[in-house]
Each structure stands twice: as structure tokens, then as C-alpha cells.
Protein backbone atom coordinates (compact mmCIF):
# COMPACT_ATOMS: atom_id res chain seq x y z
CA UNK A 1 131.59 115.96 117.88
CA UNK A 2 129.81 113.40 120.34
CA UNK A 3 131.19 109.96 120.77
CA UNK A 4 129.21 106.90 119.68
CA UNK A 5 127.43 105.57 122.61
CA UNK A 6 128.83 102.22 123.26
CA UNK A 7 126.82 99.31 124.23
CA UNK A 8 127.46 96.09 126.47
CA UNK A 9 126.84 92.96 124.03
CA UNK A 10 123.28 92.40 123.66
CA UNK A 11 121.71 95.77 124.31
CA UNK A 12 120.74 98.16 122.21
CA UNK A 13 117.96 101.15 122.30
CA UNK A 14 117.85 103.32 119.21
CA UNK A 15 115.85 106.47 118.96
CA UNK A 16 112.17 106.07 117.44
CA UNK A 17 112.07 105.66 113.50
CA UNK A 18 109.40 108.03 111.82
CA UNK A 19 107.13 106.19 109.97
CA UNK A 20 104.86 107.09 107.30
CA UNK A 21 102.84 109.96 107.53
CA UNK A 22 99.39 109.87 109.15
CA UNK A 23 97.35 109.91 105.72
CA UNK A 24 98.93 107.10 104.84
CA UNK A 25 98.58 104.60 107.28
CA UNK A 26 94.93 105.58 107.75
CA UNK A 27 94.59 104.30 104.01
CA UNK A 28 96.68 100.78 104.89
CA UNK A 29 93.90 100.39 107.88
CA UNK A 30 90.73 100.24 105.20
CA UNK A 31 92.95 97.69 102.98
CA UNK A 32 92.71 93.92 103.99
CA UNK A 33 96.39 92.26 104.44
CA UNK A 34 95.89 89.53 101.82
CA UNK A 35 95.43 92.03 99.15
CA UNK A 36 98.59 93.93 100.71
CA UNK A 37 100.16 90.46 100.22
CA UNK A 38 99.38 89.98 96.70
CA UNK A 39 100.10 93.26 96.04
CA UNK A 40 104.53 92.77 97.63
CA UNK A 41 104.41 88.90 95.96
CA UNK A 42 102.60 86.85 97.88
CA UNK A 43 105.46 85.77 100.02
CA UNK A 44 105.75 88.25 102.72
CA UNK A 45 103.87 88.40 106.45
CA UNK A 46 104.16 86.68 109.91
CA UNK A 47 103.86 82.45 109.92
CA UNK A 48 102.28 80.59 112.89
CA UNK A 49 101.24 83.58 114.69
CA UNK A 50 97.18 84.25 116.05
CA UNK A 51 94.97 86.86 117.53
CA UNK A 52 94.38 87.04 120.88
CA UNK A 53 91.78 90.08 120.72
CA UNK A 54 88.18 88.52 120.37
CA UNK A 55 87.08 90.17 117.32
CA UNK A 56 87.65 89.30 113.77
CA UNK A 57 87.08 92.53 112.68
CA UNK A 58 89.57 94.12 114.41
CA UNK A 59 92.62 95.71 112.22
CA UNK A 60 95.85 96.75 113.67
CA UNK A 61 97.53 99.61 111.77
CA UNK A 62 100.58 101.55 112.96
CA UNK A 63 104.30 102.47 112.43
CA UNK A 64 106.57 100.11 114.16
CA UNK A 65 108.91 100.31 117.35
CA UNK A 66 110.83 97.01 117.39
CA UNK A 67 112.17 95.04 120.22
CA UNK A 68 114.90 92.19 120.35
CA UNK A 69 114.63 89.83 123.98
CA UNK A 70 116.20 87.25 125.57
CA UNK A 71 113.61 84.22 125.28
CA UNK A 72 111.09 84.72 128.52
CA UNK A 73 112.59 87.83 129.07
CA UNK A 74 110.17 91.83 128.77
CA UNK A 75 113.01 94.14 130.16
CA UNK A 76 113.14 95.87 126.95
CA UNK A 77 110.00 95.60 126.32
CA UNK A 78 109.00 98.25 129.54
CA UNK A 79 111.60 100.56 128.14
CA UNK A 80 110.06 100.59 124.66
CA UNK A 81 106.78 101.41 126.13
CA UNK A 82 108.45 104.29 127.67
CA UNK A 83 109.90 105.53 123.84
CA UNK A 84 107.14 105.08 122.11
CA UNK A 85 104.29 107.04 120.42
CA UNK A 86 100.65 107.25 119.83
CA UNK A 87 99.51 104.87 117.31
CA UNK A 88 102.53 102.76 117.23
CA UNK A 89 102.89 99.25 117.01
CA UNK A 90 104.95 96.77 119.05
CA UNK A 91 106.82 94.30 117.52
CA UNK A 92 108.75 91.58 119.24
CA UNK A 93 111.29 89.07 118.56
CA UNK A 94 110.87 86.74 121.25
CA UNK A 95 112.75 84.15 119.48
CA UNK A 96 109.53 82.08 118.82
CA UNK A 97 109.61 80.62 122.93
CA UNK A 98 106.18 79.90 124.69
CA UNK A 99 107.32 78.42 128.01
CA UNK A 100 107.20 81.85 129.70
CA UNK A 101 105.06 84.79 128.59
CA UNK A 102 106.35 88.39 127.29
CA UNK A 103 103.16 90.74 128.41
CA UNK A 104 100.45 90.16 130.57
CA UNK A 105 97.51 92.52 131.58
CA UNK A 106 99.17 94.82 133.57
CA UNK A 107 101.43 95.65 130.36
CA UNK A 108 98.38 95.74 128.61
CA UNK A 109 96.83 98.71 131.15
CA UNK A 110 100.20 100.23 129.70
CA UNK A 111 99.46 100.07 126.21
CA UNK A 112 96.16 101.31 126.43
CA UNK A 113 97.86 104.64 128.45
CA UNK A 114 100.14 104.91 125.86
CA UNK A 115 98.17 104.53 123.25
CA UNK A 116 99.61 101.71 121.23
CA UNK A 117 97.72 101.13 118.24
CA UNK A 118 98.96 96.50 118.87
CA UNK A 119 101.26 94.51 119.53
CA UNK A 120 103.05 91.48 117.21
CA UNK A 121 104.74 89.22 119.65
CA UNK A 122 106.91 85.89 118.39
CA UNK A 123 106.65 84.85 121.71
CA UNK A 124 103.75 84.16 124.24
CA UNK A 125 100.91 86.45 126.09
CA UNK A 126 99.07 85.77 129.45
CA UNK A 127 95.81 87.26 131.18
CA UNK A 128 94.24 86.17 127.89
CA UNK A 129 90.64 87.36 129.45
CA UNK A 130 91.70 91.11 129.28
CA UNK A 131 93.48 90.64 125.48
CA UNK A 132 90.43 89.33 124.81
CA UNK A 133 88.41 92.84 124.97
CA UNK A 134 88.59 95.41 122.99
CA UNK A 135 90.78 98.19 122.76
CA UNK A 136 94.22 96.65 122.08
CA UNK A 137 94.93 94.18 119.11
CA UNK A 138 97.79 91.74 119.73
CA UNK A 139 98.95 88.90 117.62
CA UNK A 140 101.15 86.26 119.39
CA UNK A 141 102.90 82.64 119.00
CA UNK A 142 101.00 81.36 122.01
CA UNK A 143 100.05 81.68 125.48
CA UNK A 144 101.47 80.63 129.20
CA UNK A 145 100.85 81.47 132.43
CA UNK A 146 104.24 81.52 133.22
CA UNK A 147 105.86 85.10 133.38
CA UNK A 148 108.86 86.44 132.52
CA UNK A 149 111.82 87.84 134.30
CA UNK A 150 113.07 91.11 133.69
CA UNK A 151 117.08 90.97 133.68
CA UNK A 152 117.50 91.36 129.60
CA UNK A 153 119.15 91.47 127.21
CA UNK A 154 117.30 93.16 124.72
CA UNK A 155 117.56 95.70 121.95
CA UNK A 156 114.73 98.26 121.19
CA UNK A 157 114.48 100.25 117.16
CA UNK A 158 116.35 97.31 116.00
CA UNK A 159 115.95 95.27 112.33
CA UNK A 160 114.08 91.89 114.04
CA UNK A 161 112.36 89.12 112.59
CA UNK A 162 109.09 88.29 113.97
CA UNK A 163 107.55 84.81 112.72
CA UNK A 164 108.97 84.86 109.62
CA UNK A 165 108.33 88.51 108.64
CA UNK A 166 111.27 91.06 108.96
CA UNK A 167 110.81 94.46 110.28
CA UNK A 168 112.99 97.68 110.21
CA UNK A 169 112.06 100.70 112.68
CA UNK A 170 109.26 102.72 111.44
CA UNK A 171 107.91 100.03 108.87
CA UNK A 172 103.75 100.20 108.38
CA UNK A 173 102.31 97.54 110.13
CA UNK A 174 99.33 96.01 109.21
CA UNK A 175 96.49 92.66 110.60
CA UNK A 176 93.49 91.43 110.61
CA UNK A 177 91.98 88.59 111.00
CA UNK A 178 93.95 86.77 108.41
CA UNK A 179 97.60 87.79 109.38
CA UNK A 180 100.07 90.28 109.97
CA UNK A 181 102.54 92.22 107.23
CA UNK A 182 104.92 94.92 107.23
CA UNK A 183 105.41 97.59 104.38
CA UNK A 184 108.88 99.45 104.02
CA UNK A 185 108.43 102.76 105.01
CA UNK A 186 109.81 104.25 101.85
CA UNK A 187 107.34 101.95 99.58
CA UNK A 188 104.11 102.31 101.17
CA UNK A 189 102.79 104.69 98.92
CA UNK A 190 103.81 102.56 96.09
CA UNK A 191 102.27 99.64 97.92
CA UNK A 192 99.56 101.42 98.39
CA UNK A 193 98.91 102.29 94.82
CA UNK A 194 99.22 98.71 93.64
CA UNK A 195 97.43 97.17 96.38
CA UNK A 196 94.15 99.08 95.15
CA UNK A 197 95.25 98.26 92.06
CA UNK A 198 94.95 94.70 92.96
CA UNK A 199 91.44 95.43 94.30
CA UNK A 200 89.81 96.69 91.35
CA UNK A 201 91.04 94.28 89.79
CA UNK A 202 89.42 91.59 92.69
CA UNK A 203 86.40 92.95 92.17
CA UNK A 204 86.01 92.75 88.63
CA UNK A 205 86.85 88.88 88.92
CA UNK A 206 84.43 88.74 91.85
CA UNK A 207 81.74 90.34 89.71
CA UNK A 208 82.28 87.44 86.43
CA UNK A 209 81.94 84.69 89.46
CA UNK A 210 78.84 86.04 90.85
CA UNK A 211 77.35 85.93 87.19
CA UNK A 212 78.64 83.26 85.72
CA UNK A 213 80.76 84.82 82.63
CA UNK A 214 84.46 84.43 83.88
CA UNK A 215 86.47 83.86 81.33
CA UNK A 216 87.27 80.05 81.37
CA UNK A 217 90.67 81.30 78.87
CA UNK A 218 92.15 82.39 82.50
CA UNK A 219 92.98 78.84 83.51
CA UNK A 220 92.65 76.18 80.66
CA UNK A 221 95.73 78.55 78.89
CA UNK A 222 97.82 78.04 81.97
CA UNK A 223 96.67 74.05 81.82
CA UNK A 224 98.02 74.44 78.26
CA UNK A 225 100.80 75.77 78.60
CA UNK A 226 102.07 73.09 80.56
CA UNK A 227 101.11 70.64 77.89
CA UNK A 228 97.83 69.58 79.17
CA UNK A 229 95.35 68.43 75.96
CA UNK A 230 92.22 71.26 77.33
């Protein structure tokens, strides 16, 4: 029997969680986040965060490989990129700090080689001229030119929360232009079912809007019901 591995305080690198399978998260990457959002209620996904690619179009989709750092600090951040796998997504806990940044464009060279599919940093970027193009979607806190030393701690395949949103190892990440969420592995097909759900739903509402016939019962009975005279 082997021995648990034992750990100085403040490190930690866990093997790579398996996320959902591929068919899967190519159906998250078609879905917008909002409706994802509605669809787990309405209160989950990253706060304050922003995109630092250039295009609004852009969606970031992947299984997640989480990292833990020391405020201004991408130690464990190089060793993750050496763990991780095609079509995985970063996501950092930098503790919410902008005075120094986390990755830069020489990380970014890395991604790209690795094939990440984005990062989600709570925490700040630099080089924002080569985030900027396309290829590698990354959400952060803000930006600096200041860089970051490399002497740790850290923790990599770790539960971390990143701007307000919590994340376990192998989660389904998903942004786009109007924020990032994460969907426990074991309930994205379930998520996924009511999130289309949610959809059809949309798009019938959409279509009594564009012509005029929604019901106006859908609001004045809320109004109503909290004893206003409509």
C-alpha cells in the first residue's frame, strides 16, 4: 500500500480530474451562459471579471484544471500547464490582486502549444496586444504591467473560488461575452437538458414580443399578487 504523499503547507498538485465527455461539452459551447444561468438559478457565475480576447463572439468551453496562488505569484501556474490536456480550461484563484500580473504573452505562446481551450484568472493579465488576437480566450480581474515572481505557494486540481464562482477539478466551463459559469461535472447533462429547456421556452416569449400578443396575465398577476389594484 503506498503512503499518502505529504505536502509542505500551501502546496498541493492533484492529478487531472476527467471532465465530461467530449459530446457534451461540444453541446455547452453552442448554448449562451445566461441561459446556462437561468437554467442552475440565476445566481451562479464569475462577478467583476472581463474579456481580454477582442471578439465578442468568442466562447470558451472546456473541462477545468484549477490553480490556487499566492497573490502576484504563477509558479503553479507553469506546472499546471505542464498537467494539463487538450481543450482544458485554466482557472485561477489569484485572490482577486491586480498590482502584479499572473500570465503574460509568453505563457500565452504556452497555451496555444498546449492547446488550452481559456483561461479564467481572478487576478491580472499583461501583453494585452497578443490576448487581444485570436486563438486563446481569457477572462481576467484586470491588467498590470507588473509581473509576477515565481517562488509559490500554490495548489493545482484544487476546489478554488474564482470571482465569486466556485470550481471543483473537471467542472464544464463555459463564457462568452456576457460572463463565465461552471457546471458540476456530474449535472451537466441535466443542465444541459434544462438549459434547452429554458430556450424553447425563450423563444416562444421572444416570438409573442416580436408580434405583439404576449400575454399581459404574465406580469399584472405577479403585480397582484402583491396587492397591487391592476
Amino acid at each position: 500500500m503506498t503512503a499518502p504523499l505529504s505536502w509542505p503547507p500551501g502546496y498541493r498538485i492533484n492529478p487531472r480530474a476527467p471532465g465530461p465527455d467530449a459530446a457534451l461539452v461540444d453541446a455547452f459551447r453552442t448554448l449562451p451562459v445566461a441561459a446556462i444561468g437561468d437554467a442552475m438559478s440565476r445566481n451562479v457565475g464569475t462577478v467583476g471579471l472581463r474579456q481580454y480576447h477582442a471578439r465578442l463572439e468568442t466562447v470558451l468551453c472546456g473541462p477545468a484544471v484549477t490553480v490556487r496562488v499566492r497573490p502576484g505569484d504563477n509558479l503553479m501556474i507553469h506546472k499546471a500547464l505542464m498537467m494539463v490536456a487538450p481543450g482544458d480550461v485554466l482557472v485561477i484563484d489569484g485572490g482577486g490582486d491586480v498590482t502584479q500580473a499572473l500570465v503574460g504573452g509568453l505563457m500565452r505562446t504556452t497555451c496555444i502549444a498546449r492547446q488550452l481551450a481559456g483561461l479564467v484568472i481572478d487576478g491580472a493579465v499583461r501583453d494585452l496586444c497578443e490576448w487581444a488576437e485570436d486563438g486563446m480566450p481569457i477572462f481576467a480581474r484586470g491588467h498590470t504591467h507588473r509581473g509576477p515572481s515565481k517562488d509559490g505557494p500554490g495548489e493545482v486540481n484544487v476546489p478554488v473560488s474564482c470571482a465569486g464562482l466556485v470550481v471543483m477539478p473537471g467542472d464544464l466551463v463555459v463564457g462568452d461575452a456576457d460572463g463565465v459559469i461552471a457546471v458540476p461535472a456530474a449535472e451537466a447533462a441535466d443542465v444541459l437538458a434544462k438549459t434547452r429547456a429554458h430556450l424553447a421556452r425563450e423563444a416562444k416569449i421572444r416570438e409573442t414580443n416580436r408580434t405583439g400578443t404576449a400575454d399581459p396575465e404574465r406580469f399584472d398577476a405577479v403585480l397582484r399578487a402583491k396587492g397591487l389594484p391592476v
